[in-house]
N, C-alpha and C. Protein backbone atom coordinates (compact mmCIF):
# COMPACT_ATOMS: atom_id res chain seq x y z
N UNK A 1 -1.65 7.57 13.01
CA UNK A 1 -1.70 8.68 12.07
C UNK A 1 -2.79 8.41 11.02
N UNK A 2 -2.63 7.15 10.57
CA UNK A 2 -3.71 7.09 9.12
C UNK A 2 -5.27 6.78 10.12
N UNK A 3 -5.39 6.29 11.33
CA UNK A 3 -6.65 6.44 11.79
C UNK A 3 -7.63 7.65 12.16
N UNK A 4 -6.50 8.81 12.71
CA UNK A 4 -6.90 10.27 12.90
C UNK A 4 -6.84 10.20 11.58
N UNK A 5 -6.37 10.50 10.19
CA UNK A 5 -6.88 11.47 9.09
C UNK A 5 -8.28 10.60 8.63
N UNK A 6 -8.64 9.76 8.48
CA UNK A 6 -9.57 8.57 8.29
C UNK A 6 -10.80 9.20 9.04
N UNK A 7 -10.75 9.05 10.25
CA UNK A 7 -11.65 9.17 11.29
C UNK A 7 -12.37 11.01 11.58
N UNK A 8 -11.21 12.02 11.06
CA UNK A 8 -11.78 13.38 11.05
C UNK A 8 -12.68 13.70 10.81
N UNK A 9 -13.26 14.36 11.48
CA UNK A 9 -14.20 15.81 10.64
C UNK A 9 -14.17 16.42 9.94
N UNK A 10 -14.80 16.31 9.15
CA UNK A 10 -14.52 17.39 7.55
C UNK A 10 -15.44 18.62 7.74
N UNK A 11 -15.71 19.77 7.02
CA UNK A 11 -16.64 20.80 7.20
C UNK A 11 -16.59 20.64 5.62
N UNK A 12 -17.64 20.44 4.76
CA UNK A 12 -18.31 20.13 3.13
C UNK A 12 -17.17 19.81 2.40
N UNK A 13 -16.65 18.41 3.48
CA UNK A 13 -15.52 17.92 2.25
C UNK A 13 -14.02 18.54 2.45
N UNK A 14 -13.91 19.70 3.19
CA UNK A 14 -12.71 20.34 3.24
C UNK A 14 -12.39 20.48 4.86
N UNK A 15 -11.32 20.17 5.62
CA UNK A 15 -10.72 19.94 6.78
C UNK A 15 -10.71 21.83 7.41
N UNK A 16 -10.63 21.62 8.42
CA UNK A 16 -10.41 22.98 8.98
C UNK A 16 -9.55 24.06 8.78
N UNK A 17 -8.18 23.16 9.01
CA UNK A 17 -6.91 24.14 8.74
C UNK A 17 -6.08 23.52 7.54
N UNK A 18 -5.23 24.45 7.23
CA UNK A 18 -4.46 24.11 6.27
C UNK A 18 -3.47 22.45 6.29
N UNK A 19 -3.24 22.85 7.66
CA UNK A 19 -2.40 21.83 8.91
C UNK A 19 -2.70 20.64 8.64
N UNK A 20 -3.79 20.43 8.67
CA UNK A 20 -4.26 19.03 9.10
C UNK A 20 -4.66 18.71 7.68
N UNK A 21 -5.12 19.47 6.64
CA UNK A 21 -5.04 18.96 4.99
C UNK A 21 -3.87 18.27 4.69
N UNK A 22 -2.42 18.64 5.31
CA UNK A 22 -1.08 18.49 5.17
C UNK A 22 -1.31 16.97 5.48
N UNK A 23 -1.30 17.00 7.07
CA UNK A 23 -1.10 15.66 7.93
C UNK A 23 -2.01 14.75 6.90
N UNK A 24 -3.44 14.56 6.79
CA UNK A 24 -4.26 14.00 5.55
C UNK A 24 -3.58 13.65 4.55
N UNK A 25 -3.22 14.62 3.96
CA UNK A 25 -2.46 13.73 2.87
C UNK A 25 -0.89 13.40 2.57
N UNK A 26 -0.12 13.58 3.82
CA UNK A 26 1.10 12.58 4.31
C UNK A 26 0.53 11.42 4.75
N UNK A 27 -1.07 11.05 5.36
CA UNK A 27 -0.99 9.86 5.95
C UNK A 27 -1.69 8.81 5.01
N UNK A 28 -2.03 9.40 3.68
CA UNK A 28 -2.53 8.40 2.56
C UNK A 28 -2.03 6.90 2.37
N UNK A 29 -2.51 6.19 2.06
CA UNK A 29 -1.53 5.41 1.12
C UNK A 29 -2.23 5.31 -0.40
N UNK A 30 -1.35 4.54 -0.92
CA UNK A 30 -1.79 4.96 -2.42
C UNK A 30 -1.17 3.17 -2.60
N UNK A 31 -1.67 2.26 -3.40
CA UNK A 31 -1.81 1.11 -4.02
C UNK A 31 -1.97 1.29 -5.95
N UNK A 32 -0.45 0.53 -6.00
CA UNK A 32 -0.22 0.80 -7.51
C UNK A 32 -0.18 -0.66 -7.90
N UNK A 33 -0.56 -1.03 -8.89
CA UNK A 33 -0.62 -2.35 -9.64
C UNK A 33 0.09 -2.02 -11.39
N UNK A 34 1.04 -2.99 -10.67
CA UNK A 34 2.03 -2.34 -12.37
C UNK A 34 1.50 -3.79 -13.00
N UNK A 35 0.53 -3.18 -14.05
CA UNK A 35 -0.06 -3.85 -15.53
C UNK A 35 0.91 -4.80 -16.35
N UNK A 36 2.07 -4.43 -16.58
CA UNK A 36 2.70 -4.70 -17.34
C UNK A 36 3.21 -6.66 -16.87
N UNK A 37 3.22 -6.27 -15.37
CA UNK A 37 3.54 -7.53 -14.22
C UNK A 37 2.82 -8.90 -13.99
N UNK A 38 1.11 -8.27 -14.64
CA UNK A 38 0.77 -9.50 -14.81
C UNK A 38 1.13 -10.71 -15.16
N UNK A 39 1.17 -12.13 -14.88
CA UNK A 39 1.58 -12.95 -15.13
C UNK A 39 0.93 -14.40 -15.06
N UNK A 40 0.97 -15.35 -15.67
CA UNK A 40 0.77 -16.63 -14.77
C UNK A 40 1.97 -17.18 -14.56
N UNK A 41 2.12 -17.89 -12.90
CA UNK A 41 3.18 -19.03 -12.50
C UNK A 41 3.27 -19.99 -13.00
N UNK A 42 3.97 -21.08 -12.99
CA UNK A 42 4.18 -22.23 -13.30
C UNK A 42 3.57 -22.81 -13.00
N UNK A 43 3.14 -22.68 -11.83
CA UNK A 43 1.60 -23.37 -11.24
C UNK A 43 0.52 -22.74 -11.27
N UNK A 44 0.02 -22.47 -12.45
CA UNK A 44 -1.15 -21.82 -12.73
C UNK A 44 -1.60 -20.66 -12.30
N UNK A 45 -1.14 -20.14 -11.17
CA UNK A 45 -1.66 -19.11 -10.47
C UNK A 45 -1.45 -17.89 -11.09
N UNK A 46 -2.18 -16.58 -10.73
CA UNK A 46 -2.02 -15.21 -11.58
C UNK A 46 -0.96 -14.72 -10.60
N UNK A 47 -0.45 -14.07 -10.99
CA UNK A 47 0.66 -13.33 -10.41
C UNK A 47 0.76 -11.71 -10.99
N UNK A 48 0.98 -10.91 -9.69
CA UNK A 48 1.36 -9.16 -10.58
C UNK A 48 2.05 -8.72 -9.44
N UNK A 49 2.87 -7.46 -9.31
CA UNK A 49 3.58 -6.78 -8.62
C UNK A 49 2.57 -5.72 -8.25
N UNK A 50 2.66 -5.25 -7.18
CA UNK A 50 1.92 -4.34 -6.21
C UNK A 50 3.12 -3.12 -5.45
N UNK A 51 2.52 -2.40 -5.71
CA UNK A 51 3.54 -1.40 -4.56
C UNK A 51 2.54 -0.57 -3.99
N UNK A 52 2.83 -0.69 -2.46
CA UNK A 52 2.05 0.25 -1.45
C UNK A 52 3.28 1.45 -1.55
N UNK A 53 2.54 2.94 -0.94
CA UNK A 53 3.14 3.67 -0.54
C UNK A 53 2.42 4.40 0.38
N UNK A 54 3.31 4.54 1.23
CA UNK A 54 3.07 5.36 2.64
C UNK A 54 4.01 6.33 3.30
N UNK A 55 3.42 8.05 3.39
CA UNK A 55 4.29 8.51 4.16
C UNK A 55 5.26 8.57 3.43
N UNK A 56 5.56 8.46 2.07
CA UNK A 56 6.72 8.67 1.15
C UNK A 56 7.96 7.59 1.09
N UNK A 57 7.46 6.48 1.46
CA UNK A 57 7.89 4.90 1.49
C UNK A 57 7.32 4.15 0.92
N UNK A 58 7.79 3.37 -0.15
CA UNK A 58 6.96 2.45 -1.05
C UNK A 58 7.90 1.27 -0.75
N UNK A 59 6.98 0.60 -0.86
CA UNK A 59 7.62 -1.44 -0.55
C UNK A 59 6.36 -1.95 -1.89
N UNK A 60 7.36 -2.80 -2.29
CA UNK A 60 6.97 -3.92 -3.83
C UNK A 60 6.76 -4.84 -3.18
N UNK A 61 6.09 -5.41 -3.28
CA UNK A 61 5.04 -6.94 -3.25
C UNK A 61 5.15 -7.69 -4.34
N UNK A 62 4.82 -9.05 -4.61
CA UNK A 62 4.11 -9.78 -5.43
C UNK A 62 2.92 -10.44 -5.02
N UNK A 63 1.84 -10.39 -5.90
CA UNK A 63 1.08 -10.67 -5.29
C UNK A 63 0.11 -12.05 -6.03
N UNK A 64 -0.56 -13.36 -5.28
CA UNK A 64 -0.91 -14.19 -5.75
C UNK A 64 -1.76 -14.19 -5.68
N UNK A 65 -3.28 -14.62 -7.29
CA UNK A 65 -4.03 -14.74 -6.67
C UNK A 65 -4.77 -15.98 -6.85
N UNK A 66 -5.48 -16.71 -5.91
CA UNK A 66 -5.36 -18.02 -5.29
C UNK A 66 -6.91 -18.43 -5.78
N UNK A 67 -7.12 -19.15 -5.52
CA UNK A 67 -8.83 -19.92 -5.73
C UNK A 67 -10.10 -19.11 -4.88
N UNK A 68 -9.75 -19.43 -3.37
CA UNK A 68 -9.86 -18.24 -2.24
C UNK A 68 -9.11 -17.84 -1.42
N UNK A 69 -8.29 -17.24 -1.89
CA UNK A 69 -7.53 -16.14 -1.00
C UNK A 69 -6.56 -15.33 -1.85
N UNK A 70 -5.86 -13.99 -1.12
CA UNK A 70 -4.82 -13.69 -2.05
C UNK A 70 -3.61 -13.49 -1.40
N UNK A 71 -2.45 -13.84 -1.98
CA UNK A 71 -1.23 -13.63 -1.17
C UNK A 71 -0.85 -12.89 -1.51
N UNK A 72 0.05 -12.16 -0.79
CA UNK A 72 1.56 -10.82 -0.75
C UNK A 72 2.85 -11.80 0.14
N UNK A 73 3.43 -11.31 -0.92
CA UNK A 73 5.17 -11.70 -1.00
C UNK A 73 5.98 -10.69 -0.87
N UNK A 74 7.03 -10.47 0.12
CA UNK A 74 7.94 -9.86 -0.12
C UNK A 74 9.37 -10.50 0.34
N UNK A 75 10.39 -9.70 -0.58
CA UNK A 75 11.33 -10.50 -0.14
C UNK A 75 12.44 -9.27 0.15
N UNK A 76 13.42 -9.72 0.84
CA UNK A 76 14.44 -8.15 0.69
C UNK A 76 15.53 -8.68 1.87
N UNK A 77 16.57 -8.46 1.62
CA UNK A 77 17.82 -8.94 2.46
C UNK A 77 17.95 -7.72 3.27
N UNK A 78 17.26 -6.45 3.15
CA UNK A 78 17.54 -5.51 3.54
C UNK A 78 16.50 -5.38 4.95
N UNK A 79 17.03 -5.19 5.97
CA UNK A 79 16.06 -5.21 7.52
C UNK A 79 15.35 -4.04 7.58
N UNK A 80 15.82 -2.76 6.74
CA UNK A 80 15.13 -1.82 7.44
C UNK A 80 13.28 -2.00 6.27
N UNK A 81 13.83 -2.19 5.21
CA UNK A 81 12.71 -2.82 4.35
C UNK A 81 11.99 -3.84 4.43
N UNK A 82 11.91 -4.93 5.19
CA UNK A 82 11.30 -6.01 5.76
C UNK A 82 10.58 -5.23 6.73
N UNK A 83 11.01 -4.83 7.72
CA UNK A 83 10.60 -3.81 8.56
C UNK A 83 9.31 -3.50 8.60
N UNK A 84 9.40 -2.49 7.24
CA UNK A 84 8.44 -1.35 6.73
C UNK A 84 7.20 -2.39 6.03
N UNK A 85 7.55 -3.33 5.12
CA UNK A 85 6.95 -4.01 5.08
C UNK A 85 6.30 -4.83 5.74
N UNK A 86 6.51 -5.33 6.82
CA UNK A 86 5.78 -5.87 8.06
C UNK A 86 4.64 -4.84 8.24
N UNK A 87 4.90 -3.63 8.46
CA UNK A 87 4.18 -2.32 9.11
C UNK A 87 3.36 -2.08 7.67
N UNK A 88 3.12 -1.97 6.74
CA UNK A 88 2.36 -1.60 5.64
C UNK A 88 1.01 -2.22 5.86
């Protein structure tokens, strides 16, 4: 889904049918960084909370960031949310 709206044809910026404006922007995602979350760890590292949303499903992250590299954390006892998070 998010590769077809990605990959379309546009005609000056605007999609053909109404239809597929729809599908476009159900297949967004949107990346939020809550400010407030910033942090440093105990071990020096920066730390902030992240939430993806997709398709009207949002999964929270934490996210590390490292010397070179950056990590995402999630945690959740809940399967169908691990899940989704795997898939994000």
């Amino acid at each position: 889904m998010r590769f077809l709206a990605v990959t379309a044809p546009s005609a000056g910026g605007e999609y053909l049918s109404d239809k597929f404006d729809e599908f476009v922007k159900e297949a967004q995602v949107e990346v939020r960084l809550d400010k407030d979350s910033i942090r440093l760890t105990k071990k020096g590292l920066v730390a902030a909370d992240l939430t993806i949303s997709e398709t009207g499903a949002a999964v929270k992250y934490n996210i590390y960031l490292r010397e070179k590299e950056i990590e995402l954390r999630f945690h959740s006892s809940n399967r169908n949310h691990a899940e989704l998070a795997a898939f994000s």
